[in-house]
PDB file of N, CA and C in Angstrom:
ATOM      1  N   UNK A   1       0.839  -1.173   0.000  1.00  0.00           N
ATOM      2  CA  UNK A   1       0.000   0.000   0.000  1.00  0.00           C
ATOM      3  C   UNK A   1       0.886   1.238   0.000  1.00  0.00           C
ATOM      4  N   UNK A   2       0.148   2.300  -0.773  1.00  0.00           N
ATOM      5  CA  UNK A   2       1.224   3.778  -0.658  1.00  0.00           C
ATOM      6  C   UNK A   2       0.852   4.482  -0.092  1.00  0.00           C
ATOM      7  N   UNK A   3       1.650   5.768   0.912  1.00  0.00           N
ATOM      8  CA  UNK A   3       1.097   6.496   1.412  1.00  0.00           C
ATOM      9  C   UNK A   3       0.490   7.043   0.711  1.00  0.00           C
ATOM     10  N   UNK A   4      -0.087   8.004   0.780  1.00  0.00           N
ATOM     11  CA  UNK A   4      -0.682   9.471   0.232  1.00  0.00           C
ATOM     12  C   UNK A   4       0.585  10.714   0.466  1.00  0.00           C
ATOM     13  N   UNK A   5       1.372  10.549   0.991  1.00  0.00           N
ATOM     14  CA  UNK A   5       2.393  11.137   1.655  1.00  0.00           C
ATOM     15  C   UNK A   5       1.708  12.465   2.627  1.00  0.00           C
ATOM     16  N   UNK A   6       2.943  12.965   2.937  1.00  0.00           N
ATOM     17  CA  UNK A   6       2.253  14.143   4.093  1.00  0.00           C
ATOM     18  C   UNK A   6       0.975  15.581   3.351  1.00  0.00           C
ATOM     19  N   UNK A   7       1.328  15.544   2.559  1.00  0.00           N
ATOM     20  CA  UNK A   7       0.123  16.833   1.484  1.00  0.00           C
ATOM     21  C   UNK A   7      -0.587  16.295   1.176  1.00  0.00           C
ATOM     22  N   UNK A   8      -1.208  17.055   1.068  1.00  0.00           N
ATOM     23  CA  UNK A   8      -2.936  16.432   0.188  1.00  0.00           C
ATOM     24  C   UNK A   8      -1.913  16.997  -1.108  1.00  0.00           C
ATOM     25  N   UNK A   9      -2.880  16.424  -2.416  1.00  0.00           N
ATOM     26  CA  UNK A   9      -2.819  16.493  -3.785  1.00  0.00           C
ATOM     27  C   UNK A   9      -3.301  17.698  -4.305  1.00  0.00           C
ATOM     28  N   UNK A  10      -1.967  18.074  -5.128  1.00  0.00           N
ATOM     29  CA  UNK A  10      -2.189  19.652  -6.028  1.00  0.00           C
ATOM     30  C   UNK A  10      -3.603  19.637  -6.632  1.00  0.00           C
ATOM     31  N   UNK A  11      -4.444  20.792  -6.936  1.00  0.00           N
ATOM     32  CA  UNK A  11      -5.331  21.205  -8.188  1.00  0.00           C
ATOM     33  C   UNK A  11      -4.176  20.940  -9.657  1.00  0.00           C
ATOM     34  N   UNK A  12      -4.488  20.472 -10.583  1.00  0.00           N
ATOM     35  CA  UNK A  12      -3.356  20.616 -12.191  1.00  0.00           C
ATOM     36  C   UNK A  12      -4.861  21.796 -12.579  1.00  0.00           C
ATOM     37  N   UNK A  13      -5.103  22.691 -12.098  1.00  0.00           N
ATOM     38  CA  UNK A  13      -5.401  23.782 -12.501  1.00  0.00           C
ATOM     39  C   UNK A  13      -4.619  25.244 -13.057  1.00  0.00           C
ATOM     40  N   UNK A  14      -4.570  25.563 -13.803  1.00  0.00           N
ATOM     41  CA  UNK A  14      -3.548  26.871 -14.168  1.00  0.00           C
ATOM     42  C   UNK A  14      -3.931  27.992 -13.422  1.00  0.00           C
ATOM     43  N   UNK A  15      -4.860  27.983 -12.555  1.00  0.00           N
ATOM     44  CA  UNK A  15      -5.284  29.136 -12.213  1.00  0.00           C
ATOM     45  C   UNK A  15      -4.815  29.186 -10.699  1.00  0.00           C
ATOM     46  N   UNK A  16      -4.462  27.973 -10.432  1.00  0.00           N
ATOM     47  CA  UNK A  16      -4.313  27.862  -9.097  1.00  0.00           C
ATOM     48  C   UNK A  16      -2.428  27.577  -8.356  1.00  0.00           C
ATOM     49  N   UNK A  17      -1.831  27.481  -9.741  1.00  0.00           N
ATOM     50  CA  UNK A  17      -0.578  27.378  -9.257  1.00  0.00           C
ATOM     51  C   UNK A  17       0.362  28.850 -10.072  1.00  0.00           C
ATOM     52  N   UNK A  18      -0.445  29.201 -11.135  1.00  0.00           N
ATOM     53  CA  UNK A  18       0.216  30.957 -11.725  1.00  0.00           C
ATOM     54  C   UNK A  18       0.409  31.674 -11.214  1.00  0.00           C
ATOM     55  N   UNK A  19      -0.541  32.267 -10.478  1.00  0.00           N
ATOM     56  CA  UNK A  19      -0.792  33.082  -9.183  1.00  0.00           C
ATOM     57  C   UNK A  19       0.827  32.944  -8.532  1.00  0.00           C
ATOM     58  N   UNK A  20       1.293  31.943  -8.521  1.00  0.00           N
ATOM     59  CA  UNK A  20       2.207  32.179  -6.799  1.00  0.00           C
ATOM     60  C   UNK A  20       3.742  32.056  -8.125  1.00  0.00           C
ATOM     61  N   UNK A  21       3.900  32.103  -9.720  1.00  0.00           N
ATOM     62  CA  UNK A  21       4.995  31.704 -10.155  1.00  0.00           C
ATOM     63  C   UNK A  21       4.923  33.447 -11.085  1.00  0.00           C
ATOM     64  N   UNK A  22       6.315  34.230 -11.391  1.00  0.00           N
ATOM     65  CA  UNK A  22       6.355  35.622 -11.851  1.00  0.00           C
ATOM     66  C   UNK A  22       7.691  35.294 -12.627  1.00  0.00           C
ATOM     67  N   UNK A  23       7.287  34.650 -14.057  1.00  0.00           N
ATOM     68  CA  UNK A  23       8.731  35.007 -14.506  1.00  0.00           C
ATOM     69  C   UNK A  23       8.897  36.110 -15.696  1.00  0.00           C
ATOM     70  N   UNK A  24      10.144  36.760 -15.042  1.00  0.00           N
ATOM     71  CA  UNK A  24      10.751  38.003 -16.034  1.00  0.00           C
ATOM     72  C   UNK A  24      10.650  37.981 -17.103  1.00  0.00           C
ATOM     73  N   UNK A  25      10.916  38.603 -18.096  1.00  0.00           N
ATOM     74  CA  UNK A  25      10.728  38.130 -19.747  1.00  0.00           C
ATOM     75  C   UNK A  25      12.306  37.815 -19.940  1.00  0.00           C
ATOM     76  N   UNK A  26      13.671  38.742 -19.371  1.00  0.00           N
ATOM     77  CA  UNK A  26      14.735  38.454 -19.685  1.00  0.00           C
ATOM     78  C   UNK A  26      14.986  36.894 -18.892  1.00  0.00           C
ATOM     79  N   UNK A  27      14.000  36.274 -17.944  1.00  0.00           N
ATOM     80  CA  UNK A  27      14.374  35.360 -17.222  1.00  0.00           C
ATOM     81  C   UNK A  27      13.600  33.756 -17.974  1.00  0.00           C
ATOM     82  N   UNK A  28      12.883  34.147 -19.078  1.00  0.00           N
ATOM     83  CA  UNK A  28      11.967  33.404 -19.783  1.00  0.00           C
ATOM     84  C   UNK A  28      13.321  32.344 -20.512  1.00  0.00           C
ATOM     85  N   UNK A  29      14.608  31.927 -20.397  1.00  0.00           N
ATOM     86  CA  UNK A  29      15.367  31.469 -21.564  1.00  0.00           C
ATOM     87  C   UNK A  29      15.484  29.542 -20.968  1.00  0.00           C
ATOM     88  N   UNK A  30      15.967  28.876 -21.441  1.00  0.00           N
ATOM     89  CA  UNK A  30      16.215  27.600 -21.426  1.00  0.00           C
ATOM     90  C   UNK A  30      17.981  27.369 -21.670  1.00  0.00           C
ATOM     91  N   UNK A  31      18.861  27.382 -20.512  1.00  0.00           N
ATOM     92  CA  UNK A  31      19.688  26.816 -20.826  1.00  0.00           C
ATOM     93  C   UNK A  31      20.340  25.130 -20.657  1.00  0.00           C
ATOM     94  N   UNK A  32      19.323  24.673 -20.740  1.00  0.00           N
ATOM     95  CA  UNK A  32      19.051  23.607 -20.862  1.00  0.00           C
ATOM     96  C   UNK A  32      19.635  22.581 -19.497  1.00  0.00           C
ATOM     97  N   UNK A  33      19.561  22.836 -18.781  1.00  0.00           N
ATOM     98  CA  UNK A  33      19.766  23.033 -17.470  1.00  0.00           C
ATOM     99  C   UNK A  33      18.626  21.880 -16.735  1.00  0.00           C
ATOM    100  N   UNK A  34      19.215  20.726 -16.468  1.00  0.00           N
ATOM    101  CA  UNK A  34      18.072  19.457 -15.866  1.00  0.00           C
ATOM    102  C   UNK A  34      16.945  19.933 -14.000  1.00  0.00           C
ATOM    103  N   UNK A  35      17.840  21.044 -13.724  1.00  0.00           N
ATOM    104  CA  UNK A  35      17.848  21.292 -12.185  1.00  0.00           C
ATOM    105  C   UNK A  35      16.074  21.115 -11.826  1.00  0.00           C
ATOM    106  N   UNK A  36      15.695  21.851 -12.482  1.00  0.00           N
ATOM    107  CA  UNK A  36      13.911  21.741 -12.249  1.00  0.00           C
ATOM    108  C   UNK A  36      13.532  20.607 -12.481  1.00  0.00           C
ATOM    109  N   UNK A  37      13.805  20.091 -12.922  1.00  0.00           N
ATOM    110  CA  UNK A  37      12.629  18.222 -13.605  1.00  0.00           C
ATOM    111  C   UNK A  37      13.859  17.844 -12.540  1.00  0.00           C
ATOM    112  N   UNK A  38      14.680  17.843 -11.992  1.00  0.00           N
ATOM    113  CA  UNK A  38      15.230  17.031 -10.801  1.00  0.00           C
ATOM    114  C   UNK A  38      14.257  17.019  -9.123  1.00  0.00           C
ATOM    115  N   UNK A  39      14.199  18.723  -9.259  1.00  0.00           N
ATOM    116  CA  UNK A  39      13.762  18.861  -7.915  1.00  0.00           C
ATOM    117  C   UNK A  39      12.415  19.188  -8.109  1.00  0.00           C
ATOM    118  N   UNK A  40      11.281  18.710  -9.522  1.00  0.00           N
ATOM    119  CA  UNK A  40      10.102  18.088  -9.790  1.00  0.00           C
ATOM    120  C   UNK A  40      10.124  16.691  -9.524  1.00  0.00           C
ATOM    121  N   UNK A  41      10.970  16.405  -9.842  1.00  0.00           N
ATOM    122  CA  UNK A  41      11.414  14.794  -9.757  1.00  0.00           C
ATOM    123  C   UNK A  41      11.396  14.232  -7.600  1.00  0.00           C
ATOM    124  N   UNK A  42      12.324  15.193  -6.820  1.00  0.00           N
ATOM    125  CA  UNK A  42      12.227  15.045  -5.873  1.00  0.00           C
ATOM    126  C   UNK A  42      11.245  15.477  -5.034  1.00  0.00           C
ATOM    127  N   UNK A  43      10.011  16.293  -5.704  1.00  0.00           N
ATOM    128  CA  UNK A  43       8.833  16.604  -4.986  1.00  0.00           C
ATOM    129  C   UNK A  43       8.100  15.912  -4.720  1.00  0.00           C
ATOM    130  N   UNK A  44       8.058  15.167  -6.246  1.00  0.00           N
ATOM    131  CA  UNK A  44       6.774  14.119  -6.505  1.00  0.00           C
ATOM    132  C   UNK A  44       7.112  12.601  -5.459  1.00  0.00           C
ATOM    133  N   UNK A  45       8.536  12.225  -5.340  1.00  0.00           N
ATOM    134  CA  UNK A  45       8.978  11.306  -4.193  1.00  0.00           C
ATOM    135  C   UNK A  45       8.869  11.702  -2.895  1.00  0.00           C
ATOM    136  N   UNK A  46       8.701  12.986  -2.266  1.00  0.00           N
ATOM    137  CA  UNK A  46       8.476  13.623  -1.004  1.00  0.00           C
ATOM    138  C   UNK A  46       7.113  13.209  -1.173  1.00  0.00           C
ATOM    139  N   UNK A  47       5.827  14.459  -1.816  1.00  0.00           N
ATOM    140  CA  UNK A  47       5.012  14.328  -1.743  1.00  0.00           C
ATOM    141  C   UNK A  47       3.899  13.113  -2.448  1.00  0.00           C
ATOM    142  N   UNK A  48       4.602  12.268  -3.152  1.00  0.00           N
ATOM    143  CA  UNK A  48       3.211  11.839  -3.851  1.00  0.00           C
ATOM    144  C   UNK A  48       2.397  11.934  -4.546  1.00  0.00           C
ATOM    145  N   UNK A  49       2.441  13.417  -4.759  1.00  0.00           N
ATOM    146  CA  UNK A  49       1.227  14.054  -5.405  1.00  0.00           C
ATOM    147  C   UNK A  49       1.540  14.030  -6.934  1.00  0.00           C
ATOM    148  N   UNK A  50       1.056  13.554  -7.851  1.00  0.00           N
ATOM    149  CA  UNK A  50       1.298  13.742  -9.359  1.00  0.00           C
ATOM    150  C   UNK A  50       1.227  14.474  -9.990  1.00  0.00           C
ATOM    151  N   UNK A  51       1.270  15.406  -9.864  1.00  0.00           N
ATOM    152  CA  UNK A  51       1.107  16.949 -10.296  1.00  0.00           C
ATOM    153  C   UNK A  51       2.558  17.061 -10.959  1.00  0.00           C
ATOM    154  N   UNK A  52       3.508  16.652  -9.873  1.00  0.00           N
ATOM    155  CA  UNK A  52       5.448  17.307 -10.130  1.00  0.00           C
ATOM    156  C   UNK A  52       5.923  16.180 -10.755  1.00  0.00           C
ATOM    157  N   UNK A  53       4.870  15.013 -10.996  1.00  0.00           N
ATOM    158  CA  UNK A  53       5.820  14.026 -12.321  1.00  0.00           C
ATOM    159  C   UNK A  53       5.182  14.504 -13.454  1.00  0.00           C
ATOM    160  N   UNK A  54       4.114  15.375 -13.611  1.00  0.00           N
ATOM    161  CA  UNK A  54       3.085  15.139 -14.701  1.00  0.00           C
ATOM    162  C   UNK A  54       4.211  16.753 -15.250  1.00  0.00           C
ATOM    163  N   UNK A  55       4.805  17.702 -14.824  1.00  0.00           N
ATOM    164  CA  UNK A  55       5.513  19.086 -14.535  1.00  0.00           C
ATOM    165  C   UNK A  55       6.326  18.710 -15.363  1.00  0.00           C
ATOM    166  N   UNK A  56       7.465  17.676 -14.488  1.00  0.00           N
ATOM    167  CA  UNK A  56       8.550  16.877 -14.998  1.00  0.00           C
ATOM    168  C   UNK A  56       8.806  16.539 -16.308  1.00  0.00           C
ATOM    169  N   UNK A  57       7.864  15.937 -16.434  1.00  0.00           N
ATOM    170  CA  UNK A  57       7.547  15.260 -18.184  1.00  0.00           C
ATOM    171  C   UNK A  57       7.186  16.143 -19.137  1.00  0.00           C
ATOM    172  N   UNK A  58       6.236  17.165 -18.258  1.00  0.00           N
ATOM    173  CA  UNK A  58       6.586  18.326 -19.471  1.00  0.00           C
ATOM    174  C   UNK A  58       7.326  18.454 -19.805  1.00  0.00           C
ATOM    175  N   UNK A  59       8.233  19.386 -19.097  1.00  0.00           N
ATOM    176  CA  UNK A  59       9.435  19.568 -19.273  1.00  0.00           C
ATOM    177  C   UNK A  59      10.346  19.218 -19.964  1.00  0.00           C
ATOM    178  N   UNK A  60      10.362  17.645 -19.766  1.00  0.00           N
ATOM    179  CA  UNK A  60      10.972  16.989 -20.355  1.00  0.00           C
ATOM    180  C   UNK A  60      11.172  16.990 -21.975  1.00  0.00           C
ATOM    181  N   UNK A  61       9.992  16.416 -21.990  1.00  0.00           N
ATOM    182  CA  UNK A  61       8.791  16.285 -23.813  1.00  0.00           C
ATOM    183  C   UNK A  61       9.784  17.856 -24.053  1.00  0.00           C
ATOM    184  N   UNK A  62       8.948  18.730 -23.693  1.00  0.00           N
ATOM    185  CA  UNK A  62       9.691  20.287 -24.368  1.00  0.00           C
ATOM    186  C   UNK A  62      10.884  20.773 -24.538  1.00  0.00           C
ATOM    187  N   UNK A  63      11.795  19.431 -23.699  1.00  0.00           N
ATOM    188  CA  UNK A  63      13.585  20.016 -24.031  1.00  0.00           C
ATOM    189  C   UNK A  63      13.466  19.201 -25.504  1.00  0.00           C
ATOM    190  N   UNK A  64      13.232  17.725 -25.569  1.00  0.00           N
ATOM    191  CA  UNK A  64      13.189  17.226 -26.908  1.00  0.00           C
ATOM    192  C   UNK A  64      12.425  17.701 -28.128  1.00  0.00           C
ATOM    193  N   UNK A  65      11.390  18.281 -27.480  1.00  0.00           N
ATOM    194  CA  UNK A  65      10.929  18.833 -28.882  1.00  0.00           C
ATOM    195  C   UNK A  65      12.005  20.269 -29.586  1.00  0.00           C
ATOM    196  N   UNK A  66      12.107  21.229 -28.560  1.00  0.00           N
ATOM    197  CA  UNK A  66      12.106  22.402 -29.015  1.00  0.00           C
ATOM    198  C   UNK A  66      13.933  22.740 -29.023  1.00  0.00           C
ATOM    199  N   UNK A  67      14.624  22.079 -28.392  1.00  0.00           N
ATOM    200  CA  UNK A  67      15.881  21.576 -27.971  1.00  0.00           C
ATOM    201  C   UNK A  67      16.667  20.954 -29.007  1.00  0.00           C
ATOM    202  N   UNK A  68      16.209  20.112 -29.466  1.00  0.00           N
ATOM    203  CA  UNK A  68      17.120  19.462 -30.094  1.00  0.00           C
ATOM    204  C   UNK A  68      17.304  19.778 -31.560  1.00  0.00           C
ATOM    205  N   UNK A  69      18.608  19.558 -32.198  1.00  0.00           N
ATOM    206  CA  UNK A  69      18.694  20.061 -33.273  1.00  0.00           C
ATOM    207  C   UNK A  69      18.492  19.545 -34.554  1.00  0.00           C
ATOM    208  N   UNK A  70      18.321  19.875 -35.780  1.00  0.00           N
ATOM    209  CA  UNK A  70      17.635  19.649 -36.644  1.00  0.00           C
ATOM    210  C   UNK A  70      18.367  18.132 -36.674  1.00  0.00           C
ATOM    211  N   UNK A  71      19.777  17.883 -37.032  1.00  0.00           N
ATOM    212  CA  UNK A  71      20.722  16.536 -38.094  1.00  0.00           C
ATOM    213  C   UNK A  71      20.451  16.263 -36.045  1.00  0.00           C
ATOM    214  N   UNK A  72      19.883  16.130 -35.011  1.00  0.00           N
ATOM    215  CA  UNK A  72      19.537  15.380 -33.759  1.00  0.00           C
ATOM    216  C   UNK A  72      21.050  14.866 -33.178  1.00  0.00           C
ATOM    217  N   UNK A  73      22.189  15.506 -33.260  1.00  0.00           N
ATOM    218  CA  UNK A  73      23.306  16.266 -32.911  1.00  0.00           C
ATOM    219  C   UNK A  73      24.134  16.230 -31.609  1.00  0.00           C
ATOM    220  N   UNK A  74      22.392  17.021 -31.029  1.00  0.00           N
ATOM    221  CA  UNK A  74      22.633  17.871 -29.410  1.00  0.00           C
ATOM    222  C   UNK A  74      21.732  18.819 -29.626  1.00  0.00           C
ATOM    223  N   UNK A  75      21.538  19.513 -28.173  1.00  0.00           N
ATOM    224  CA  UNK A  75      20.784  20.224 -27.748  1.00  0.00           C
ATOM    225  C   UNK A  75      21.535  21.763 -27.973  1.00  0.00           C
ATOM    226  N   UNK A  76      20.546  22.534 -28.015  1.00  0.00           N
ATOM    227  CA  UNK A  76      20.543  23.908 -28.014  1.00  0.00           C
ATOM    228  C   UNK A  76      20.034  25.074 -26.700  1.00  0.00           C
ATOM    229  N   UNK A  77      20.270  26.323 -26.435  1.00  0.00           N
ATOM    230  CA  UNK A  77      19.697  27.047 -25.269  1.00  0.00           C
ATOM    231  C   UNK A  77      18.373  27.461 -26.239  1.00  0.00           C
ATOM    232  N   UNK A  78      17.831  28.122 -25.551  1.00  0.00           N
ATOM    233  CA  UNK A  78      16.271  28.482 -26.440  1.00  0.00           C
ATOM    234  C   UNK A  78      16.600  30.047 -25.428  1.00  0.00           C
ATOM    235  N   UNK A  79      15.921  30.841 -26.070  1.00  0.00           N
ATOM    236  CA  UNK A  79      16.223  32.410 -25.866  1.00  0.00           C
ATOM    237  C   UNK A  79      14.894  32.841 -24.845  1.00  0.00           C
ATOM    238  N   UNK A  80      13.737  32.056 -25.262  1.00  0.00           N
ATOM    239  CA  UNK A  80      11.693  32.936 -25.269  1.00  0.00           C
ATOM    240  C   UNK A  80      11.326  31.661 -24.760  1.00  0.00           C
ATOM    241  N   UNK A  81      11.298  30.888 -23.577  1.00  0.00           N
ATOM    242  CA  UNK A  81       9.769  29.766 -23.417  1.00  0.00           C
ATOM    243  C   UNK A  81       8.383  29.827 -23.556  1.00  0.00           C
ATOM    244  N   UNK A  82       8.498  31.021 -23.825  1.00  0.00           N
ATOM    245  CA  UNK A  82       6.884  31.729 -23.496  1.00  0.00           C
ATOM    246  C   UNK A  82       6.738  31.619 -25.249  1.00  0.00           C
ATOM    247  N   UNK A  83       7.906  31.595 -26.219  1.00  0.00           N
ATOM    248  CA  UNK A  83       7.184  31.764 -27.741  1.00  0.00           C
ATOM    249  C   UNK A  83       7.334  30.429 -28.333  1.00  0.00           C
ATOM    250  N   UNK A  84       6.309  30.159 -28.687  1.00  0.00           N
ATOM    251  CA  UNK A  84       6.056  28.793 -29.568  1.00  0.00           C
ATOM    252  C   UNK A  84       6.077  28.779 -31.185  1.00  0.00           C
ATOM    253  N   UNK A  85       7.302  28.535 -31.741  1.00  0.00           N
ATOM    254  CA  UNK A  85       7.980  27.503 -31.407  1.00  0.00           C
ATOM    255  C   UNK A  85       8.981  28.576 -30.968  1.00  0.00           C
ATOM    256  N   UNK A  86       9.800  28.227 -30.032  1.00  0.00           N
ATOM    257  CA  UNK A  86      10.828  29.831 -29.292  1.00  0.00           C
ATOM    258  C   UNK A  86      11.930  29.570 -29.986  1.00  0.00           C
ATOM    259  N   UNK A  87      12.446  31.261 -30.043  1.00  0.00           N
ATOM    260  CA  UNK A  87      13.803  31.342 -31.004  1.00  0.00           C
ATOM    261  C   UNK A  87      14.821  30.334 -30.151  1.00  0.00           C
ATOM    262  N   UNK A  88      15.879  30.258 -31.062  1.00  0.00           N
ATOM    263  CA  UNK A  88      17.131  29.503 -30.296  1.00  0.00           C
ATOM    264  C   UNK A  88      18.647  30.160 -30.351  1.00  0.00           C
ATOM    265  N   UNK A  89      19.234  29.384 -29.256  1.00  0.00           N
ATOM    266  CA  UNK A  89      20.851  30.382 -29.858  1.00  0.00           C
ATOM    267  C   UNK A  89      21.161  28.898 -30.134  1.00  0.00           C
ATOM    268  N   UNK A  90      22.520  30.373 -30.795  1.00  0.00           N
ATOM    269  CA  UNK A  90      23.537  29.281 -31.454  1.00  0.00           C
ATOM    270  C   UNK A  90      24.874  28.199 -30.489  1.00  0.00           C
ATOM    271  N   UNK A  91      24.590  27.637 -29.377  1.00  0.00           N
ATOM    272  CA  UNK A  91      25.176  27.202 -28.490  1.00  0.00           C
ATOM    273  C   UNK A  91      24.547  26.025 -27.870  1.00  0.00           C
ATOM    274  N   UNK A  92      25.518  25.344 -27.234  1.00  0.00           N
ATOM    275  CA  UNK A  92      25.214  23.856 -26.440  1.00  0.00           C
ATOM    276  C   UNK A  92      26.069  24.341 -24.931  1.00  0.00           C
ATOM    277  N   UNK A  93      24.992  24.789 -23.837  1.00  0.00           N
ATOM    278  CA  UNK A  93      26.268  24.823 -22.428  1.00  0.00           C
ATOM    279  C   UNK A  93      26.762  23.832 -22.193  1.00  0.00           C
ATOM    280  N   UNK A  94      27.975  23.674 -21.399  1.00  0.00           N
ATOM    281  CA  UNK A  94      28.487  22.388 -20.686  1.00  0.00           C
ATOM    282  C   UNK A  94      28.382  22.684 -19.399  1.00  0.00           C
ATOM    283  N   UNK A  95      27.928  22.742 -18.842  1.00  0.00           N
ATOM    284  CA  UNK A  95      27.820  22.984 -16.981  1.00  0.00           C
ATOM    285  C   UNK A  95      28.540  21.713 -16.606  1.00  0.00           C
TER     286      UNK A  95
END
């Protein structure tokens, strides 16, 4: 049997988790950077709640779609998350 863990379960409403998230427009970029779908990844094992695997996988899905490069190469930074399909630079970070 699984817990439920200690939280009750998110709303996957947009109206109910926007409210509390404000991002910049210069802060809108993708450097392709795993850190969020990690510590989505470690929410959803704290809490349980499926909301931060369902986040995760976004995430995910959207580095491969919008990320990767045409001859499928490597990945790219993306400049706009907010523009569909969002511009890209010309670079791969190595962190």
């Amino acid at each position: 049997m699984t817990s439920a863990g200690p939280f009750p379960s998110s709303s996957n409403s947009k109206t109910a988790w926007k409210k509390d998230y404000i991002v910049k427009p210069l802060d809108a970029h993708n450097l392709q950077r795993p850190e969020t779908v990690e510590s989505l990844f470690m929410m959803y094992r704290i809490t349980n709640d499926p909301i931060y695997r369902e986040w995760g996988w976004k995430i995910f899905k959207a580095f491969q779609k919008y990320g990767i490069l045409e001859d499928g190469q490597g990945y790219t930074s993306l400049d706009n998350v907010n523009a569909v399909p969002p511009s890209r630079r010309d670079n791969m970070e190595s962190f």
